[in-house]
Structures are given as C-alpha cells and as structure tokens.
N, C-alpha and C. Protein backbone atom coordinates (compact mmCIF):
# COMPACT_ATOMS: atom_id res chain seq x y z
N UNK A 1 -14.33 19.45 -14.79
CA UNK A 1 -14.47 18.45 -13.74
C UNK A 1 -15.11 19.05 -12.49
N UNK A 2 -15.25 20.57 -12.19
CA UNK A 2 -15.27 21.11 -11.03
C UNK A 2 -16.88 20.96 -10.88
N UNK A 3 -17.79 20.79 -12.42
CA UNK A 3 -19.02 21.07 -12.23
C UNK A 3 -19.83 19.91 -11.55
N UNK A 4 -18.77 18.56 -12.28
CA UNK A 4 -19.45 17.19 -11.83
C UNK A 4 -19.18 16.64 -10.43
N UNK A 5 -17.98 17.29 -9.75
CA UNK A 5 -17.18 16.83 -8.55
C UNK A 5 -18.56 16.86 -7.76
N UNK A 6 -19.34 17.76 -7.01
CA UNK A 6 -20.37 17.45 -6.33
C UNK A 6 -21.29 16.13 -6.52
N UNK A 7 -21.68 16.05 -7.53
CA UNK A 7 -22.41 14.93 -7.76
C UNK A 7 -21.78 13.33 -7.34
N UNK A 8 -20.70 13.41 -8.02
CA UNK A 8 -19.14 12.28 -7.85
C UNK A 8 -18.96 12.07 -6.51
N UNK A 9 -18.90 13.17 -5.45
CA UNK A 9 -18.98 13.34 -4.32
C UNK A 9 -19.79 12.32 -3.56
N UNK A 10 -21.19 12.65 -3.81
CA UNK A 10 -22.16 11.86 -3.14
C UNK A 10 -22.50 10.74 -3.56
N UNK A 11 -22.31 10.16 -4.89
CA UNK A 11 -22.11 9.26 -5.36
C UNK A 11 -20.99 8.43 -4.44
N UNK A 12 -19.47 8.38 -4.12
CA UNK A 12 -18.84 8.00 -3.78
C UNK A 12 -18.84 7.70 -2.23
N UNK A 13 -19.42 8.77 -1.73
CA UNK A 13 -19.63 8.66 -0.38
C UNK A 13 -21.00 7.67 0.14
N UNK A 14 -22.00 7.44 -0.61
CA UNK A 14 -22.93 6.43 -1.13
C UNK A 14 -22.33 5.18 -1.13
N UNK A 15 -21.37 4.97 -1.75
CA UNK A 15 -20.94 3.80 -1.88
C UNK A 15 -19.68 3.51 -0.75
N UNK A 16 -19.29 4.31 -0.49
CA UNK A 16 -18.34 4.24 0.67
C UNK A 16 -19.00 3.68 1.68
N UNK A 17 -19.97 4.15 2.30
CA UNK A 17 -21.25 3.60 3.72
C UNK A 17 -21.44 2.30 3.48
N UNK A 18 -21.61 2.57 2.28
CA UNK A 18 -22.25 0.77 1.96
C UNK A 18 -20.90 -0.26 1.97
N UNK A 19 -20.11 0.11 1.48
CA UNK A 19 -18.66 -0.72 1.56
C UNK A 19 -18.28 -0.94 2.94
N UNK A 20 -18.00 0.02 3.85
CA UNK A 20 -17.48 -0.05 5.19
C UNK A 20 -18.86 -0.32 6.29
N UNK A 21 -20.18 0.03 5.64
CA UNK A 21 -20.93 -0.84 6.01
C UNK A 21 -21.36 -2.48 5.94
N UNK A 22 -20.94 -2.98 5.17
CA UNK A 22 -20.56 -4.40 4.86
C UNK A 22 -19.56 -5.21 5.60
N UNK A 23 -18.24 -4.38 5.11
CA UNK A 23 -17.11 -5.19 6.32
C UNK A 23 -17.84 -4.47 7.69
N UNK A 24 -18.54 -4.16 7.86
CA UNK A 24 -18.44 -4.25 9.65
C UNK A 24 -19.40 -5.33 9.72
N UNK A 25 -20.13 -5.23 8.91
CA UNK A 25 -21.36 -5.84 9.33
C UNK A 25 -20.67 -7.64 9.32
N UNK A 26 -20.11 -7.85 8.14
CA UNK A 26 -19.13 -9.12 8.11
C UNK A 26 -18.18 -9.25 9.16
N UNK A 27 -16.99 -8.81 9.40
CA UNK A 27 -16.27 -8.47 10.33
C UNK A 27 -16.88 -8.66 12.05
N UNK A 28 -18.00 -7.69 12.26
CA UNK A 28 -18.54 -7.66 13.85
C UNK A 28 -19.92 -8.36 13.97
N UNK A 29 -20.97 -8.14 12.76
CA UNK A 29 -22.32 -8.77 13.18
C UNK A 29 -22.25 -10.21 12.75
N UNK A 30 -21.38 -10.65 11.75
CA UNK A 30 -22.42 -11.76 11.22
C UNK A 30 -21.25 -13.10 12.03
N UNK A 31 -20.39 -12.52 12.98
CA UNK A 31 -19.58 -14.08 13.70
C UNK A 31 -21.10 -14.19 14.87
N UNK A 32 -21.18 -12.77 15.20
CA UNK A 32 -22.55 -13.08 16.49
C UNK A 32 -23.54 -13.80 16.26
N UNK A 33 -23.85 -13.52 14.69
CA UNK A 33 -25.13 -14.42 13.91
C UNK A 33 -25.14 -15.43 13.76
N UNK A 34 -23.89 -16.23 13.32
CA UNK A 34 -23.46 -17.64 13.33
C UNK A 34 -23.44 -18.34 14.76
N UNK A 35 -22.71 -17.37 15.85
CA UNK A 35 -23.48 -18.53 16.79
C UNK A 35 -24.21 -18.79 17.64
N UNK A 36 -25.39 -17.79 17.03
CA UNK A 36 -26.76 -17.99 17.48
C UNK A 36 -27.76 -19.04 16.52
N UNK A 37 -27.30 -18.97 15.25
CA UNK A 37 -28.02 -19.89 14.52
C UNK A 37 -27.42 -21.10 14.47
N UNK A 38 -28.82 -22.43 14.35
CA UNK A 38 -27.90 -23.48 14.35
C UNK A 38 -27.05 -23.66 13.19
N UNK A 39 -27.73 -22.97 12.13
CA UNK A 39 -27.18 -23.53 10.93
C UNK A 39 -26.19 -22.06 10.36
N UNK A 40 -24.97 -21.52 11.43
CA UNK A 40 -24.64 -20.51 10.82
C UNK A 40 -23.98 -20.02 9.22
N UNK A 41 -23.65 -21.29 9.10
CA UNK A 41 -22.86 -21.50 7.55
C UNK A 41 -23.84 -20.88 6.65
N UNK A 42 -25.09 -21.93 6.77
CA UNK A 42 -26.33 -21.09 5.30
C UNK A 42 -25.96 -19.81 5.66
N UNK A 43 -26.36 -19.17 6.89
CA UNK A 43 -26.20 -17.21 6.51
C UNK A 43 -25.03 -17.06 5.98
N UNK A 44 -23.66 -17.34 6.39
CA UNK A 44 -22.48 -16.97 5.66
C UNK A 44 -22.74 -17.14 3.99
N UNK A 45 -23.11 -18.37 3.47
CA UNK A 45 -23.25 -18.53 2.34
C UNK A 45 -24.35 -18.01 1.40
N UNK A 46 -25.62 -17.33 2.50
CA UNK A 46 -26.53 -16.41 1.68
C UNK A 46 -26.03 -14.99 1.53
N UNK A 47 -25.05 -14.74 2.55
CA UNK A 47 -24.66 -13.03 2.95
C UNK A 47 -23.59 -13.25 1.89
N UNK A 48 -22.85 -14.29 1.81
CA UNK A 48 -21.72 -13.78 0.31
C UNK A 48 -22.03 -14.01 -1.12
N UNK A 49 -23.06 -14.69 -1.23
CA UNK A 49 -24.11 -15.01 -2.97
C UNK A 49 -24.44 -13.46 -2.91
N UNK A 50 -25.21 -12.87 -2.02
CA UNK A 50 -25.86 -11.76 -1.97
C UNK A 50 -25.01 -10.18 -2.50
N UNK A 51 -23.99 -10.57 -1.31
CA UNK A 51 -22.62 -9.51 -1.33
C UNK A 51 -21.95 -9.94 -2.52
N UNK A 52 -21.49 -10.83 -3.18
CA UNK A 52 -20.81 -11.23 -4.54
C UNK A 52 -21.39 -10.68 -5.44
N UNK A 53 -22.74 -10.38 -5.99
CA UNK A 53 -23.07 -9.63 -6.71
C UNK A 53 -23.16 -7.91 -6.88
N UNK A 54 -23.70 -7.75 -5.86
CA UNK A 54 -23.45 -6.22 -5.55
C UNK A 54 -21.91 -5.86 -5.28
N UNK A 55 -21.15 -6.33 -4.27
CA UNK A 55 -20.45 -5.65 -4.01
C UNK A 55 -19.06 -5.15 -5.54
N UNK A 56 -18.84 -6.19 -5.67
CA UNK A 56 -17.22 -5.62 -6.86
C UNK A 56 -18.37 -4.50 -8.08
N UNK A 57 -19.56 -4.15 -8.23
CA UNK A 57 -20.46 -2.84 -8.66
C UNK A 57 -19.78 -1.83 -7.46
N UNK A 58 -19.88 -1.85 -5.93
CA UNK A 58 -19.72 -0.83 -5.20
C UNK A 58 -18.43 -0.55 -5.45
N UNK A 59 -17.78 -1.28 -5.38
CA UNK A 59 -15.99 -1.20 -6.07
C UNK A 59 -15.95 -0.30 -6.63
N UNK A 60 -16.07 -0.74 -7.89
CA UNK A 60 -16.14 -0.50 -9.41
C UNK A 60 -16.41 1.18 -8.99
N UNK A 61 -17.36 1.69 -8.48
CA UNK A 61 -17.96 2.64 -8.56
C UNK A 61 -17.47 3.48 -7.85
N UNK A 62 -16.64 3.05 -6.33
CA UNK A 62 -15.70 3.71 -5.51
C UNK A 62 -14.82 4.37 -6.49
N UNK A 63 -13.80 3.24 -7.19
CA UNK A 63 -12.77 3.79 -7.63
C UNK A 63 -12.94 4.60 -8.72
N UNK A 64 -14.38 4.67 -9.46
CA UNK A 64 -14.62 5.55 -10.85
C UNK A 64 -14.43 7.01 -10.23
N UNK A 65 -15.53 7.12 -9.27
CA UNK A 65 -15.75 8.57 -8.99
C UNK A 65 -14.39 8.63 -7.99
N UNK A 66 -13.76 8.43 -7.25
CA UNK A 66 -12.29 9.13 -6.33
C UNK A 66 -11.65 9.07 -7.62
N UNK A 67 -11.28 8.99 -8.88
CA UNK A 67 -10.70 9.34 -9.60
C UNK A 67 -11.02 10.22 -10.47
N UNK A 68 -12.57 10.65 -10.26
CA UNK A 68 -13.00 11.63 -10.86
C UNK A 68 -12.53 12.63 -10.50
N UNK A 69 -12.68 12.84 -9.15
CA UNK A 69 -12.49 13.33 -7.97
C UNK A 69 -11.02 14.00 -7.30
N UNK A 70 -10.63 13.01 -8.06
CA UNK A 70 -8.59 12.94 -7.70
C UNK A 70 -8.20 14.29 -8.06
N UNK A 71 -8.18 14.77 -9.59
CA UNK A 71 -7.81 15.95 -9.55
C UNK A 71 -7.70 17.24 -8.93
N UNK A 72 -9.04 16.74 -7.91
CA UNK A 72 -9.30 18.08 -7.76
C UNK A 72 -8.23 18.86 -6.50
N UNK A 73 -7.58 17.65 -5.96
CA UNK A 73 -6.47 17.71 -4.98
C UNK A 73 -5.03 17.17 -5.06
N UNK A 74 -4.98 16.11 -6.51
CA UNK A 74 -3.50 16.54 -6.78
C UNK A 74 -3.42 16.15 -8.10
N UNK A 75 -2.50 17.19 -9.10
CA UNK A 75 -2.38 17.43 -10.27
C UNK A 75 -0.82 17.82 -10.70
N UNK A 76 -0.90 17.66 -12.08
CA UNK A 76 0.90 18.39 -12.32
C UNK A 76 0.70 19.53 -12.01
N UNK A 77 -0.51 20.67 -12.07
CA UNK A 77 -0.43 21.88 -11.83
C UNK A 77 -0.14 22.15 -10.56
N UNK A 78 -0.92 21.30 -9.68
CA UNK A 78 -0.56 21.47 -8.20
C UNK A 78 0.29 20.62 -7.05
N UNK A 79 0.64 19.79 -7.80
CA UNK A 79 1.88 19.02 -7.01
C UNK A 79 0.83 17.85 -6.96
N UNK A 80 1.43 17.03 -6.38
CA UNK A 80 1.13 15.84 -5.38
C UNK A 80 1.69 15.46 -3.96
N UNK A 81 2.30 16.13 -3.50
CA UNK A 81 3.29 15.98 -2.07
C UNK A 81 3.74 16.91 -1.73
N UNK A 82 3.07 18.24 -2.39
CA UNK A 82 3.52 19.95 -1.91
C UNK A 82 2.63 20.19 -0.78
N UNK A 83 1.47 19.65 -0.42
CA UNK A 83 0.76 20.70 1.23
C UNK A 83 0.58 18.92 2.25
N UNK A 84 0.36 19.48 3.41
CA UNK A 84 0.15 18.51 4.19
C UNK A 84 -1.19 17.92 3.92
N UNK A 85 -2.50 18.37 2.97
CA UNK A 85 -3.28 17.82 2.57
C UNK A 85 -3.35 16.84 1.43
N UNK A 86 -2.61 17.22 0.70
CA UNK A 86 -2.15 16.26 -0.71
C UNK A 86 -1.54 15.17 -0.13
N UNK A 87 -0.67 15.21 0.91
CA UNK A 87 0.44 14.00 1.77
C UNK A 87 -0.92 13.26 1.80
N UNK A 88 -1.96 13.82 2.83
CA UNK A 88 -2.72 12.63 3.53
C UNK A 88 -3.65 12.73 2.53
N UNK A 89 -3.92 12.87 1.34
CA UNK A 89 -4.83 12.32 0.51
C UNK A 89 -3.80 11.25 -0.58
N UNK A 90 -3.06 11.18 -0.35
CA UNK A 90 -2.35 10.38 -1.10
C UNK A 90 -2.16 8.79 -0.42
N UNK A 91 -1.70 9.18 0.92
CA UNK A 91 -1.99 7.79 1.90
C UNK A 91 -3.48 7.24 1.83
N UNK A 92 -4.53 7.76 1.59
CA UNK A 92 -5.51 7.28 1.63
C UNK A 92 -6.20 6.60 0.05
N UNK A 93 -5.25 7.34 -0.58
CA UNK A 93 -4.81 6.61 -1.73
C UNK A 93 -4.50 5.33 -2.17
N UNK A 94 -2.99 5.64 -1.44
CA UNK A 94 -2.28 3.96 -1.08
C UNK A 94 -3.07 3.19 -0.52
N UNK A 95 -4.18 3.46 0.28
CA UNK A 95 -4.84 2.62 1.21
C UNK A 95 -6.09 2.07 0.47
N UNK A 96 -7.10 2.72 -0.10
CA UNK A 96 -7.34 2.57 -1.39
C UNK A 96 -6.79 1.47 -2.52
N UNK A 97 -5.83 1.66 -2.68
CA UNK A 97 -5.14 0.61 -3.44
C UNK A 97 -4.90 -0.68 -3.16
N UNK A 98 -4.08 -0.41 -1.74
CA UNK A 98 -4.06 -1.95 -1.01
C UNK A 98 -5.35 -2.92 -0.83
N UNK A 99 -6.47 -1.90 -0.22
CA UNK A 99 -7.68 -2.60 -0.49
C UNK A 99 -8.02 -2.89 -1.88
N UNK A 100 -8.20 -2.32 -2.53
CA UNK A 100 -8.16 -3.28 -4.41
C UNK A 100 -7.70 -4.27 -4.41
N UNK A 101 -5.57 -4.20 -4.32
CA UNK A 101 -4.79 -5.30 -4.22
C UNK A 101 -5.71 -6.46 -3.81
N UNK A 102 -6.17 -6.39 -2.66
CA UNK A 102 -6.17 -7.61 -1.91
C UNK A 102 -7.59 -8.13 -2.32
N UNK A 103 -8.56 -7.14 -2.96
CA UNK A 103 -9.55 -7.77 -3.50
C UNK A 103 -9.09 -8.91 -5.01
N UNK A 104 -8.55 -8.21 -5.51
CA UNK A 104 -7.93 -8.66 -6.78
C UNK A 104 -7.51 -9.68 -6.61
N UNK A 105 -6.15 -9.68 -5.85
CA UNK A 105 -5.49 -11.23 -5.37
C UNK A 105 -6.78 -12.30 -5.17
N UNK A 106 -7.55 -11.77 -4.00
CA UNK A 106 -8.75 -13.22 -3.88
C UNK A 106 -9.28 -13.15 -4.77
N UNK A 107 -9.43 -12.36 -5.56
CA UNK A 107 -10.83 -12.68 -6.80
C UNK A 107 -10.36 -13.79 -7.82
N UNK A 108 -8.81 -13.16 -8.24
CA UNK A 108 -7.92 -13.97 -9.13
C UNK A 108 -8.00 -15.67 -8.55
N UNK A 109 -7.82 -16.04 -7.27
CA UNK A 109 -7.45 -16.89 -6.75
C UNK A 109 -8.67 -17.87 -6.46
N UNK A 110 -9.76 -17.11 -6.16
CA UNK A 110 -10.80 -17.89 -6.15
C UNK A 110 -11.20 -18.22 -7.61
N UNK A 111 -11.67 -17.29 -8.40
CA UNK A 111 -12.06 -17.24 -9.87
C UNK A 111 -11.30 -18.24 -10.58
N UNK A 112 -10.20 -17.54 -10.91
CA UNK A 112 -9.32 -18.43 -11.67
C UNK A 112 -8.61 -19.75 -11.51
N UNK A 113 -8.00 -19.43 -10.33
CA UNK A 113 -6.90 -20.55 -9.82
C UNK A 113 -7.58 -21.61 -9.39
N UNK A 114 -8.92 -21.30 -8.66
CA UNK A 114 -10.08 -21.95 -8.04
C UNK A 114 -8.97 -22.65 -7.07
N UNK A 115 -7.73 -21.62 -6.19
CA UNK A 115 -7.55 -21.67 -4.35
C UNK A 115 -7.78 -21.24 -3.54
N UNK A 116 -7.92 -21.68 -2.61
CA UNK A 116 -7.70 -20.60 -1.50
C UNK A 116 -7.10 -19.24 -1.26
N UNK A 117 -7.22 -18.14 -1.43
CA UNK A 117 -6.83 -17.35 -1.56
C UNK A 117 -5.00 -17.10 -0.10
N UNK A 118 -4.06 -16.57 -0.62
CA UNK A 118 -3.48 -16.61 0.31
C UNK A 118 -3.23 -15.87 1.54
N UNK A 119 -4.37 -14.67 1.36
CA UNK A 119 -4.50 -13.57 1.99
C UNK A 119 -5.08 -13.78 3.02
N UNK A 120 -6.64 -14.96 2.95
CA UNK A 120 -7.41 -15.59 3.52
C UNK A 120 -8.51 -14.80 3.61
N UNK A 121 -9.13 -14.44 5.02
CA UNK A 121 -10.23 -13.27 4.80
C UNK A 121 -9.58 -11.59 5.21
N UNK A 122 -9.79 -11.14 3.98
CA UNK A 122 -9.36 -9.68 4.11
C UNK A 122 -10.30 -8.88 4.23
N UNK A 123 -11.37 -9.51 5.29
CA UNK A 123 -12.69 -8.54 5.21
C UNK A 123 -11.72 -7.36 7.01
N UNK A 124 -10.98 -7.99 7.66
CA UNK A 124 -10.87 -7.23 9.13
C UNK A 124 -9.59 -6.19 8.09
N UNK A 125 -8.82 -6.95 7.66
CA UNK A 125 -7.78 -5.93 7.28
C UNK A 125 -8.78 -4.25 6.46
N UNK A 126 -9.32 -5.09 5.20
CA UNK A 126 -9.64 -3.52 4.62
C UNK A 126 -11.24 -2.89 5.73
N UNK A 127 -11.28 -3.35 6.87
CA UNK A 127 -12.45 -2.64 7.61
C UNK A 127 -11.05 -1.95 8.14
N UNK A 128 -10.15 -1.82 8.88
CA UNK A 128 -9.22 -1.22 9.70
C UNK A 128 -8.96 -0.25 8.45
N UNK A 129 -8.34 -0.62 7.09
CA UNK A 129 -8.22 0.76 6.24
C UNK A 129 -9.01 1.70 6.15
N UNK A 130 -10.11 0.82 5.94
CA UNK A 130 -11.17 1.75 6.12
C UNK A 130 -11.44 2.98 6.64
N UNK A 131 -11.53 2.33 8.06
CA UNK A 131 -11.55 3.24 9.39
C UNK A 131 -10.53 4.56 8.76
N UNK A 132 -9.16 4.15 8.63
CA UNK A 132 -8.21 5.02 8.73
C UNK A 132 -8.70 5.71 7.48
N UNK A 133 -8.61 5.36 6.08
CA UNK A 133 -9.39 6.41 5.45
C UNK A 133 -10.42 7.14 6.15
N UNK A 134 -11.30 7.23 6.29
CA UNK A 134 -12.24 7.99 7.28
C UNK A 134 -11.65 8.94 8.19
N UNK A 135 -10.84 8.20 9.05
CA UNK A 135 -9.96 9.66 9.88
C UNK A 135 -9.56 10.37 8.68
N UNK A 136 -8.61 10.29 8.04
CA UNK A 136 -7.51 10.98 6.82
C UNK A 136 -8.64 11.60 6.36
N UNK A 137 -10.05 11.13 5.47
CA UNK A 137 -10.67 12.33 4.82
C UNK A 137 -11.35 13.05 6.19
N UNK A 138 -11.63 13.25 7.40
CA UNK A 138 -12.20 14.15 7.75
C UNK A 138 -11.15 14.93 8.39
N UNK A 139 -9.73 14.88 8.43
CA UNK A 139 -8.54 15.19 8.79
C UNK A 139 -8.50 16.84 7.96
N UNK A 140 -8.81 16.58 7.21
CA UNK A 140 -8.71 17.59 5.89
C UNK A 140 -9.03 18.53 6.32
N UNK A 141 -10.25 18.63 7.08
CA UNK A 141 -10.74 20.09 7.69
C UNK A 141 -9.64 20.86 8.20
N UNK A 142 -9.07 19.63 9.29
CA UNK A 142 -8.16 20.40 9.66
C UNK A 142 -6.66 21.02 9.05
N UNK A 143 -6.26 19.74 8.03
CA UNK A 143 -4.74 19.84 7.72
C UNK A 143 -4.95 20.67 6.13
N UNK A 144 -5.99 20.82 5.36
CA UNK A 144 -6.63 21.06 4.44
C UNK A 144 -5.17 20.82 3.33
C-alpha cells in the first residue's frame, strides 16, 4: 500500500478542492448569483443538473482513496486511539462519515421516497466539516 499511497494522495486531495470547492461556491457564491439574476432559479437548477452528475463520482472517489490511505495511520498493528495523531485522524473520520450520512439520507429521500429530504440543504453543514477536516489534516504537522 505504501507504494500507491502517493498517488491516492493526490488523487484525493484533487477531489477534496473540488468538493469543498463546490459547497463554497453553493453555500457563499451562488445566493449572490441569484439575486443578481432575474431568473435566479434557472442557475440553481443548471448548477445542480451539472453538480448531480459529477459530484456523487467526486464522492465515490474521496472515500475510495482515504481508505486506501487509512492504513497508513491506523491499523491493528498500530492502534487506532494510541497517539494524538490517530485521535484527530479518526475525528476527521467521523466527520467524513457524517458528511456521507447526510448525503445518503437526501439521496435516499429524494431518489427513492421522492421527499423532501429531512435534513433539508446540507450543503452549509458539510462546508463547516469540511473546513474542520482541513484544520485536523494540516494539524498533523503539528500533533503528528
């Protein structure tokens, strides 16, 4: 695994920009865009046809490679909750997850159930995980 981790690396971090580049861009640019245009709805509804296709690929692809990846910082050989770096790669984990959760829930809910999702828009919540992942992995330098 140690040979491919580089590659997995940039791969993931590739898709990370683009993910937390999205919710911001949803989240902070596109309420400004709507009410400058008269017709702000069409952009909402071209920016999520657009984002619906690509994005659950950027997903998909997040969670392949951080699990490629996973080992390389916690294992049966090396604990999972033995150094203060494994702690905060594990929260970012959980955080990780919750963002899935909540994709899942709406996907299920829109897709299937064809409701409203009950979460509503979870584009501000997983931009704030986000963020905090981001502190937690560059944390590492320090807490390693």
């Amino acid at each position: 695994m140690d040979a491919i981790y580089p590659y997995a690396l940039v791969v993931h971090l590739f898709c990370a920009v683009v993910f937390v580049g999205y919710l911001f861009f949803d989240v902070v640019i596109m309420p400004l865009v709507m009410k400058k245009l008269p017709n702000g709805q069409e952009a909402r509804k071209a920016n999520e046809s657009v984002a619906g296709k690509i994005m659950p690929w950027v997903v998909f692809v997040i969670i392949l490679t951080g699990g490629m990846m996973m080992t390389r910082w916690v294992n049966s050989d090396i604990g999972y909750f033995e150094t203060g770096g494994q702690k905060l790669f594990m929260l970012k984990v959980l955080l990780g997850f919750i963002i899935f959760a909540m994709i899942l829930i709406n996907k299920i809910f829109k897709i299937i159930l064809k409701k409203p999702s009950p979460l509503g828009n979870i584009h501000p919540h997983a931009l704030i995980a986000s963020i905090i992942i981001i502190i937690i992995a560059k944390s590492f330098i320090y807490v390693g």
